[in-house]
C-alpha atoms as a PDB file:
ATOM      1  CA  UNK A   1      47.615   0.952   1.002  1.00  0.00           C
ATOM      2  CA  UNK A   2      44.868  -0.531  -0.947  1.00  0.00           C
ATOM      3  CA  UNK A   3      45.319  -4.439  -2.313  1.00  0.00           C
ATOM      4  CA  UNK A   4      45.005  -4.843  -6.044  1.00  0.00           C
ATOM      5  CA  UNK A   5      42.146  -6.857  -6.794  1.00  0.00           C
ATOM      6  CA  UNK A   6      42.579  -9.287  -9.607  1.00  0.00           C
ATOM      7  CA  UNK A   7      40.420 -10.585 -12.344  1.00  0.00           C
ATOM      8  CA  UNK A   8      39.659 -13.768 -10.753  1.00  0.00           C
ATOM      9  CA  UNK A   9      38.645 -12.528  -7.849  1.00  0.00           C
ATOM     10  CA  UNK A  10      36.451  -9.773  -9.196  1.00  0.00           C
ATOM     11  CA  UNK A  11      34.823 -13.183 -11.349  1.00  0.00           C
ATOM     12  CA  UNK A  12      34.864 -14.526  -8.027  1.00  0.00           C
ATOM     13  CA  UNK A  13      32.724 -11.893  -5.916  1.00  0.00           C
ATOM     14  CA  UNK A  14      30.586 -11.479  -8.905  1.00  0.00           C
ATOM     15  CA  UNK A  15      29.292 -14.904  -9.107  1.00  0.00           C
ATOM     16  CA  UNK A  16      29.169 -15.409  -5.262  1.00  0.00           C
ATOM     17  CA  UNK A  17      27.018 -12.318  -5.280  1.00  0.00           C
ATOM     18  CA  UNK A  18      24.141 -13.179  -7.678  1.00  0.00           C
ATOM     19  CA  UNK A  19      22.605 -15.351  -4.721  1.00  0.00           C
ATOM     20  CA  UNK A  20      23.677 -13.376  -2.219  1.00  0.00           C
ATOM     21  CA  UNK A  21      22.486 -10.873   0.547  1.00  0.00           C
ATOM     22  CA  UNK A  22      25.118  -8.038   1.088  1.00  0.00           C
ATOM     23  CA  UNK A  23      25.741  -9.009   4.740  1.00  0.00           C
ATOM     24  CA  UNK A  24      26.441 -12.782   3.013  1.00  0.00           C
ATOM     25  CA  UNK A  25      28.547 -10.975   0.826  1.00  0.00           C
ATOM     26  CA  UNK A  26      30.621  -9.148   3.132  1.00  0.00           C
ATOM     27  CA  UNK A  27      31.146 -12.105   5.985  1.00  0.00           C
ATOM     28  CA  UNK A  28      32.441 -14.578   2.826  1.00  0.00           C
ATOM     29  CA  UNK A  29      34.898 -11.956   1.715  1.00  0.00           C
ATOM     30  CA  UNK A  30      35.803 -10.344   5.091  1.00  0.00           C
ATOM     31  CA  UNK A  31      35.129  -7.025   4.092  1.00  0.00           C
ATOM     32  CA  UNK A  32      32.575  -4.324   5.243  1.00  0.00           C
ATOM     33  CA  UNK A  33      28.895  -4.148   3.886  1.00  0.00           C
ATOM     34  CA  UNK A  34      29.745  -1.021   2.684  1.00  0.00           C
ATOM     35  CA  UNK A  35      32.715  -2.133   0.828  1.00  0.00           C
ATOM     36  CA  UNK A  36      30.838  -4.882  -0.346  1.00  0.00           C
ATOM     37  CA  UNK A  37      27.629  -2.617  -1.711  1.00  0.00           C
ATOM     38  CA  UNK A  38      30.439  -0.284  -3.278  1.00  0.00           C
ATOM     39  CA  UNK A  39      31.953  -2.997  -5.295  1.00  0.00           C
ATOM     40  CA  UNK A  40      28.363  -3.995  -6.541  1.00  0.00           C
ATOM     41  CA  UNK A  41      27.765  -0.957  -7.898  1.00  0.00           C
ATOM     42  CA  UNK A  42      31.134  -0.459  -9.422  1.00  0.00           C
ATOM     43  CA  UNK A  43      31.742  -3.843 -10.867  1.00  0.00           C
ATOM     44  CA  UNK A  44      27.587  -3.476 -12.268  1.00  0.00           C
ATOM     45  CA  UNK A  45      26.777  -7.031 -10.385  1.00  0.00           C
ATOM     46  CA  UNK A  46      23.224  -7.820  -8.942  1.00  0.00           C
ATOM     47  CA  UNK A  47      23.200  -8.916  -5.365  1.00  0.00           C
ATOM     48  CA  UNK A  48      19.803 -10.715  -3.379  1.00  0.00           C
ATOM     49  CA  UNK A  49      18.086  -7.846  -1.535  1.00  0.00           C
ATOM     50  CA  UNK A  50      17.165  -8.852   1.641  1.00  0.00           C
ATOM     51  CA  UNK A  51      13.458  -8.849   3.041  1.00  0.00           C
ATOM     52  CA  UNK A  52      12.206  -7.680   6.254  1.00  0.00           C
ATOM     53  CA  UNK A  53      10.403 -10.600   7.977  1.00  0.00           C
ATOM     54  CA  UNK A  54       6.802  -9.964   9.048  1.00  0.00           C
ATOM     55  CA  UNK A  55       5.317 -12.204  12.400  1.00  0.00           C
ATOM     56  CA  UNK A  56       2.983 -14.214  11.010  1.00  0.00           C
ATOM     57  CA  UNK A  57       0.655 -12.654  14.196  1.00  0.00           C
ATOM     58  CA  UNK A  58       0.791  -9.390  12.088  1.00  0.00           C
ATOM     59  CA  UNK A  59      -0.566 -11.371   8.871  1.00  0.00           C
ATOM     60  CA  UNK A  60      -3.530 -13.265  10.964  1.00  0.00           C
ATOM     61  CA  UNK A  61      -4.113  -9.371  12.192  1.00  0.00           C
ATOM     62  CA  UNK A  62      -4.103  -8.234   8.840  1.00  0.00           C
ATOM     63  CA  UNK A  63      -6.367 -10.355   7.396  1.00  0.00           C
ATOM     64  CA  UNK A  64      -8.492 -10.454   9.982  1.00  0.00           C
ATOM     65  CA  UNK A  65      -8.908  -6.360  10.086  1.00  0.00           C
ATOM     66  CA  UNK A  66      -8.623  -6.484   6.391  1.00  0.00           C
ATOM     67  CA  UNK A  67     -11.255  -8.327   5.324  1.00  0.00           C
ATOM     68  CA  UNK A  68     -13.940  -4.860   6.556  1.00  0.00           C
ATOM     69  CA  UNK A  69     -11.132  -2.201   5.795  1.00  0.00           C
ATOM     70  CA  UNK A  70      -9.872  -0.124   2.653  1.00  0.00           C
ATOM     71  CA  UNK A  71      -5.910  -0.478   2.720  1.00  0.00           C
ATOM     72  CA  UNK A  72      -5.669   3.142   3.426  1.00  0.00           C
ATOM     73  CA  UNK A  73      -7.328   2.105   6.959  1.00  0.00           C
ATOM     74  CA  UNK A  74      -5.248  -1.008   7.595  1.00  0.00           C
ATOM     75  CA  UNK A  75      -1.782   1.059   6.986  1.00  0.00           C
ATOM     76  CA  UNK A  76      -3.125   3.532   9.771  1.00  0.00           C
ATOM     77  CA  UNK A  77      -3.705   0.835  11.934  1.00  0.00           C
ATOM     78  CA  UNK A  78      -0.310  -1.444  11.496  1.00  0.00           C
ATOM     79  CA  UNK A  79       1.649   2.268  10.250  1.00  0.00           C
ATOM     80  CA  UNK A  80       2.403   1.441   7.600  1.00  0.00           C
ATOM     81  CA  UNK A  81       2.968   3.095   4.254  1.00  0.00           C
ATOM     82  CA  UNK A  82       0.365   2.666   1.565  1.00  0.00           C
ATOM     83  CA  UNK A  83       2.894   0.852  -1.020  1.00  0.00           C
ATOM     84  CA  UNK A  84       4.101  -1.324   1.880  1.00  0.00           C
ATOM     85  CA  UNK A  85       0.571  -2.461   2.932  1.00  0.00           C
ATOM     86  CA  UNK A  86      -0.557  -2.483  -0.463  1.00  0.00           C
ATOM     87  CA  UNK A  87       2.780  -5.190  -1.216  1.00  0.00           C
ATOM     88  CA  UNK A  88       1.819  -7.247   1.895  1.00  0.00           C
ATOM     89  CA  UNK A  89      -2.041  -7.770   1.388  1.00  0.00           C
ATOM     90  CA  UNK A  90      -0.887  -8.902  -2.130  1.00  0.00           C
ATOM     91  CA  UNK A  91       2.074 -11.039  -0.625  1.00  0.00           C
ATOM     92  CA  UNK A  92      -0.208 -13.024   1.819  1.00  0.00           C
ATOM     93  CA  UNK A  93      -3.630 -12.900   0.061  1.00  0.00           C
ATOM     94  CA  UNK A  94      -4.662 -10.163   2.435  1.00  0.00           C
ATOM     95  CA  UNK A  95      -8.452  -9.164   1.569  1.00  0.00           C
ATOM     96  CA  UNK A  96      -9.324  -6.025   1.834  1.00  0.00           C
ATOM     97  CA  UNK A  97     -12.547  -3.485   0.952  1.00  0.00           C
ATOM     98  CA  UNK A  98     -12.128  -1.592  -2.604  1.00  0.00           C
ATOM     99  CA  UNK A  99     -13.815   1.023  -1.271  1.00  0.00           C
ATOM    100  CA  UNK A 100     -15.945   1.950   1.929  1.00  0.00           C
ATOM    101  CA  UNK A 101     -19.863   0.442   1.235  1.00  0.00           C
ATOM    102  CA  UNK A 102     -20.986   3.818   2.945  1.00  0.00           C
ATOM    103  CA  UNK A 103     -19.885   5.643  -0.462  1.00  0.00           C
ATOM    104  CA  UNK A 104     -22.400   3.411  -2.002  1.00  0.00           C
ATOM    105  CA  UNK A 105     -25.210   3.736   0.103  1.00  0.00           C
ATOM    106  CA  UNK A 106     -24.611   7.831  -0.028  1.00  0.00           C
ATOM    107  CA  UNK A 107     -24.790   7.520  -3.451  1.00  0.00           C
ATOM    108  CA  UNK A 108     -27.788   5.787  -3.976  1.00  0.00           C
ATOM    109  CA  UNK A 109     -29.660   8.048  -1.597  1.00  0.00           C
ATOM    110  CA  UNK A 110     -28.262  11.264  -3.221  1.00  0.00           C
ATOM    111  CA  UNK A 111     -29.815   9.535  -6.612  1.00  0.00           C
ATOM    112  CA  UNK A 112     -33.416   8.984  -5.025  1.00  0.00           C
ATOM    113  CA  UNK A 113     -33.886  12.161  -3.413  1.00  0.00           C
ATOM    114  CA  UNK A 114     -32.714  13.985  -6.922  1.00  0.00           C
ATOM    115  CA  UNK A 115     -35.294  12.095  -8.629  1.00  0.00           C
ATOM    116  CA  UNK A 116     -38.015  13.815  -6.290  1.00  0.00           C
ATOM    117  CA  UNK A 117     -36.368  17.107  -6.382  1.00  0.00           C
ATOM    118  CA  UNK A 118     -36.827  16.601  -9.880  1.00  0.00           C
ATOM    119  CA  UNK A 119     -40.207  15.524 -10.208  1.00  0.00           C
ATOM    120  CA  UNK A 120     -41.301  18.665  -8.174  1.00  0.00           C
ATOM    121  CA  UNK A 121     -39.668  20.085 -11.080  1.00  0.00           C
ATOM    122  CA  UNK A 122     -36.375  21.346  -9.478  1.00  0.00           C
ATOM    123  CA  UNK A 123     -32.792  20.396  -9.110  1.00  0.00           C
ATOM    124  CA  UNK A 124     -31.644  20.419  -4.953  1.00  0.00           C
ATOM    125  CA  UNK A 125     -30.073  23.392  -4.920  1.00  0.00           C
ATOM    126  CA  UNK A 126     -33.045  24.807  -6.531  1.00  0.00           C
ATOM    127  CA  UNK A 127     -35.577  23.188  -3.980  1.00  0.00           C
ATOM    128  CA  UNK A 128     -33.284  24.233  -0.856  1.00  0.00           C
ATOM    129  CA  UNK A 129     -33.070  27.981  -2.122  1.00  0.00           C
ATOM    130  CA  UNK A 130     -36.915  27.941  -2.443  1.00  0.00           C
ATOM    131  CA  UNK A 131     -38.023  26.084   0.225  1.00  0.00           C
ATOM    132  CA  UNK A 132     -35.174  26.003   2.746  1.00  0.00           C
ATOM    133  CA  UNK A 133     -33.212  23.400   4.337  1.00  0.00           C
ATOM    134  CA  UNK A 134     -35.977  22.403   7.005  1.00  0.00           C
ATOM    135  CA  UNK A 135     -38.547  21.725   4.298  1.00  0.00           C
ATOM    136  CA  UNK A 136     -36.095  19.943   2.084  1.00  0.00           C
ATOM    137  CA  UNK A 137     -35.112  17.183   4.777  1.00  0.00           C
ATOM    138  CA  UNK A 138     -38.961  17.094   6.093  1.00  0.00           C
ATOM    139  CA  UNK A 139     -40.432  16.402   2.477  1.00  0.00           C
ATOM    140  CA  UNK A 140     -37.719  14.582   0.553  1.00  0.00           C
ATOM    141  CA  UNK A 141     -35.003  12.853   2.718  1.00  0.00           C
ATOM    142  CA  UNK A 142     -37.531  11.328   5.432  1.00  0.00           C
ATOM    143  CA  UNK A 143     -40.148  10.359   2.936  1.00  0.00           C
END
């Protein structure tokens, strides 16, 4: 049979749990975690959530393959979820690229070689379909 549990203990395990872990929670009251989580969700009462450590190796890794690396990149590496690596590099002042440079550069060059298409007076899909793909690189991308 279940014990009663009075009103000053309920004030009780609600003030003990405000700066609490769950696991705290459970060892000071001798009951099981699950017990313990149960009761915090009855009774409405806000309990510390507990945080995995990270090795500070991991963070000197991080930062180190950060600091060249979208966070996209340095989840695959560590495996890691996005949101998780995303929290961390923010965490520990982890550095990390916005985007890839290469993006950039492709960008740039796709600009330039539009501007000759179009002084030739076409676009590039124009020039390709007139003059072919051989011509096109020849002429525009190696000048």
């Amino acid at each position: 049979m279940r014990k009663k549990i009075t009103q000053a203990e309920k004030i009780e395990f609600e003030n003990f749990a405000k700066n609490h872990t769950i696991e705290e929670i459970s060892k000071y009251f001798n009951i099981s975690k699950k017990t313990a989580r149960m009761r915090c969700f009855k009774w409405h009462c806000k309990y510390k959530k507990t945080e995995k450590k990270v090795k500070p190796e991991i963070i000197k890794a991080m930062k180190k393959y950060g600091e060249n690396h979208t966070l996209h990149e340095i989840a695959h590496k560590f495996r890691l979820t996005y949101a998780n690596t995303f929290t961390r590099c923010n965490r520990y002042n982890i550095k990390y690229l916005k985007q890839r440079p290469a993006y950039h550069v492709k960008k740039i060059a796709y600009e330039s070689q539009n501007e000759k298409c179009q002084a030739l007076g076409y676009s590039i899909p124009e020039y390709i379909g007139k003059f072919g793909m051989k011509q096109y690189k020849q002429q525009i991308i190696n000048q």
